[in-house]
Protein backbone atom coordinates (compact mmCIF):
# COMPACT_ATOMS: atom_id res chain seq x y z
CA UNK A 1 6.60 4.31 24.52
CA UNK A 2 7.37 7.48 26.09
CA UNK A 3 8.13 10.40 24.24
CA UNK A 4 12.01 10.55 24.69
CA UNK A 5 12.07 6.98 24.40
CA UNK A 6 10.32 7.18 20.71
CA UNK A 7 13.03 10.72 20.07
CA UNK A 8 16.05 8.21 21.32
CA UNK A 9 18.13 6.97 17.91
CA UNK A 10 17.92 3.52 17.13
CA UNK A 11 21.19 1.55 16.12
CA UNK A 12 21.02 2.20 11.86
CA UNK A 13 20.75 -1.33 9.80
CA UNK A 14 22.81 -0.63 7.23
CA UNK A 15 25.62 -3.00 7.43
CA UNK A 16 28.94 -2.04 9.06
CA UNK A 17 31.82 -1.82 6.63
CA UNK A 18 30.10 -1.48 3.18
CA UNK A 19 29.45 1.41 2.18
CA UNK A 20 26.24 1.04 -0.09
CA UNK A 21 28.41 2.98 -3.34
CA UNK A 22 28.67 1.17 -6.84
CA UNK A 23 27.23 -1.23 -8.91
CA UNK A 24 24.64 -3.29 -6.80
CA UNK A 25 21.30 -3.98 -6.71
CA UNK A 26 18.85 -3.33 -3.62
CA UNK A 27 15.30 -4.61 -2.29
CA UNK A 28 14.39 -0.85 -0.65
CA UNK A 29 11.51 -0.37 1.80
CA UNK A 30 10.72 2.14 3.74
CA UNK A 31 7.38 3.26 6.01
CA UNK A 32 5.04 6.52 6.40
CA UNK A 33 5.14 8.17 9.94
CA UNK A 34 2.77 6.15 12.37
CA UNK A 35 2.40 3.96 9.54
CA UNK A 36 -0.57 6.52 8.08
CA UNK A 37 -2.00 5.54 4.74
CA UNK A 38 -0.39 8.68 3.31
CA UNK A 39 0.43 6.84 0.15
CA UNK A 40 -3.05 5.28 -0.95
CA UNK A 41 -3.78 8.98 -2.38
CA UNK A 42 -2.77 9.12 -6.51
CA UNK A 43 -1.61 12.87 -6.06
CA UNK A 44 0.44 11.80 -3.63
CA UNK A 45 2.33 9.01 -5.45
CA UNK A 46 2.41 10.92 -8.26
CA UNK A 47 4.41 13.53 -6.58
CA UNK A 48 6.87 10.83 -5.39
CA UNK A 49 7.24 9.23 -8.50
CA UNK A 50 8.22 12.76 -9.79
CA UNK A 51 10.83 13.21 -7.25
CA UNK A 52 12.05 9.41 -7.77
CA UNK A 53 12.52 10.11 -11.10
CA UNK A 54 14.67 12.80 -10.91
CA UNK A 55 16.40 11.70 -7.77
CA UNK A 56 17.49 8.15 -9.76
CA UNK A 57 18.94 10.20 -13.16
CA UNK A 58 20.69 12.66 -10.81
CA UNK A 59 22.28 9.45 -8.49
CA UNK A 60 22.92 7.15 -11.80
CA UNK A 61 19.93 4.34 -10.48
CA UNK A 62 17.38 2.29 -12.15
CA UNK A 63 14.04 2.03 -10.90
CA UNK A 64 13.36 -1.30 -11.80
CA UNK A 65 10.19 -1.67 -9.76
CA UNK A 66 8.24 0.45 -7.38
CA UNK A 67 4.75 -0.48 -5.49
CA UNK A 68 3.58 2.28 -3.21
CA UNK A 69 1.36 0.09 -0.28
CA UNK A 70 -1.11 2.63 1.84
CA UNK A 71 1.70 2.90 4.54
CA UNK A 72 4.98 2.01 2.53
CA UNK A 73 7.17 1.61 0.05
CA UNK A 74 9.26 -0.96 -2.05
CA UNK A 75 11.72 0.07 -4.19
CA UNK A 76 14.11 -2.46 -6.65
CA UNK A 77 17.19 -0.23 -7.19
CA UNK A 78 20.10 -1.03 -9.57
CA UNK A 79 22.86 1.49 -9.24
CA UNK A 80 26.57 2.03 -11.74
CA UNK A 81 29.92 3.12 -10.47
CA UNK A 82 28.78 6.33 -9.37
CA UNK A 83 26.10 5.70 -7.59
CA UNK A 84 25.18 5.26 -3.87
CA UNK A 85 22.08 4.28 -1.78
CA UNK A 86 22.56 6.17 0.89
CA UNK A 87 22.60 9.56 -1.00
CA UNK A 88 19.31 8.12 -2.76
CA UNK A 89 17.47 7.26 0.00
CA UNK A 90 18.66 10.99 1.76
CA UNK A 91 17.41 12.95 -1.12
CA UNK A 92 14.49 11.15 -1.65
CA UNK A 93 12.92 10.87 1.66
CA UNK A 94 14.29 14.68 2.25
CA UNK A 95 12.31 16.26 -0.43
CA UNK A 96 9.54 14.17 -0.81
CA UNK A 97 9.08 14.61 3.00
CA UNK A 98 9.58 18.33 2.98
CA UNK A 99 7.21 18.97 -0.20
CA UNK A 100 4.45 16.67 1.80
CA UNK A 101 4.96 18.30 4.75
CA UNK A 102 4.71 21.61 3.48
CA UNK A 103 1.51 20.81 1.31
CA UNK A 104 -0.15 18.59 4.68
CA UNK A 105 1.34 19.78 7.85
CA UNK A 106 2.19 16.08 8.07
CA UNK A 107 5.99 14.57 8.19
CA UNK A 108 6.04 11.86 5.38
CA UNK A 109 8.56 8.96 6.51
CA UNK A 110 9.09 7.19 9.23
CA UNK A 111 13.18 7.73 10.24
CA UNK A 112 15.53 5.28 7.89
CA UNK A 113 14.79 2.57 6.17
CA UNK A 114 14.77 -1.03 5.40
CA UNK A 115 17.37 -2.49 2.51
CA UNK A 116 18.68 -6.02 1.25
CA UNK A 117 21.48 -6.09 -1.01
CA UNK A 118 20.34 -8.50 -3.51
CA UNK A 119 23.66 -11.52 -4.83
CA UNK A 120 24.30 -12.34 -7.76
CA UNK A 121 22.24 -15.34 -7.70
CA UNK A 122 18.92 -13.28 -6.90
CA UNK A 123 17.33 -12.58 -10.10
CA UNK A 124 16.17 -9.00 -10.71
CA UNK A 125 12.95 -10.39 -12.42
CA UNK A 126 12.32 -12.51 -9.28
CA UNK A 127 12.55 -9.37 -6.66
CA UNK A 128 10.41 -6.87 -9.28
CA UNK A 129 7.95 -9.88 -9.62
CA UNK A 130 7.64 -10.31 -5.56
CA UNK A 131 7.35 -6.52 -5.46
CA UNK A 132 4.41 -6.22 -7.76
CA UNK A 133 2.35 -9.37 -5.70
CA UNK A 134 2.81 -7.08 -2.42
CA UNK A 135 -1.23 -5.41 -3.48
CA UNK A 136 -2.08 -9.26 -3.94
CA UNK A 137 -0.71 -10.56 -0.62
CA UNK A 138 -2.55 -7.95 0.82
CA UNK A 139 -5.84 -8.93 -0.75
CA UNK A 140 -5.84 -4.93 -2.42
CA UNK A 141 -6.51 -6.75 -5.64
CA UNK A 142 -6.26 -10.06 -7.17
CA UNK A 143 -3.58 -9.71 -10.32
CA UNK A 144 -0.87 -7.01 -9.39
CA UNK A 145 -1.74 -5.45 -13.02
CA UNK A 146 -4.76 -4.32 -11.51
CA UNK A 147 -2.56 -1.98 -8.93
CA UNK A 148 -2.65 1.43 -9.71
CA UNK A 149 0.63 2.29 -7.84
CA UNK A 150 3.04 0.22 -9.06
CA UNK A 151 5.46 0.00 -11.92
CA UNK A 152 8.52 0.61 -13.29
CA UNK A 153 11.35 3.16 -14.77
CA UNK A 154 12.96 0.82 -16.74
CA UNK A 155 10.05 -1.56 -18.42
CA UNK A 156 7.18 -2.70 -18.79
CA UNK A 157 6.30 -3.76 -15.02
CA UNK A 158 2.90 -4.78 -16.57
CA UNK A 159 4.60 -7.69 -18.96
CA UNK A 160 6.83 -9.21 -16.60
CA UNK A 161 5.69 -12.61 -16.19
């Protein structure tokens, strides 16, 4: 992939016509530049979790369950009325980027990132508990309490099952 081809916008995957505002719930992922293991460093995450922290009391979300992989990361969202994903996901990847960058000389994030809007039949439990296995799937360890970067805002991700 040629330069200009890799600078060219792709079409966005956010769905057409809904405008990711209000009371939903969201599987969130999104990827490191060049996929770099950027996030397998604990000052790192800690940083981020610092920013998502602040970022989901200023934007009215819930961060029901986090798990920063090497190269990535899954989020479980649960916004109110007043809050929207898009904004979120700006903020978030904005400063977390720009305070990484400044610190490494390195952009952060990859451009976008992936979501699923979770129905009403999708249990929130279900999600968090896929989220957490992610370290296990990977063979990173073999019980997802062992994971050092994962968790929760909300409860105890550790007492889930």
């Amino acid at each position: 992939m040629t330069k200009t081809e890799f600078r060219q916008r792709r079409s966005s995957p956010r769905l057409k016509g809904f405008d990711y505002a209000g009371p939903y719930a969201y599987s969130v992922t999104c990827c490191t530049r060049d996929r770099k293991p950027h996030l397998s460093h604990e000052d790192t995450v800690d940083a981020i979790l610092d920013y998502l922290e602040e970022i989901s009391g200023e934007l009215a979300f819930s961060v029901c369950a986090y798990c920063f992989m090497p190269d990535h990361l899954h989020l479980l969202l649960v916004g109110t009325e007043n809050s929207c994903l898009a904004k979120f996901m700006t903020l978030l990847k904005q400063r977390t980027n720009y305070a990484f960058k400044s610190e490494h000389g390195d952009p952060l994030w990859q451009r976008s990132y992936y979501d699923h809007i979770l129905r009403r039949e999708e249990a929130l439990r279900d999600v968090a508990l896929y989220i957490f296995e992610n370290p296990v799937r990977k063979g990173l360890v073999a019980d997802y309490r062992d994971y050092p970067f994962s968790g929760s805002l909300v409860f105890d991700a550790k007492e889930i099952d």
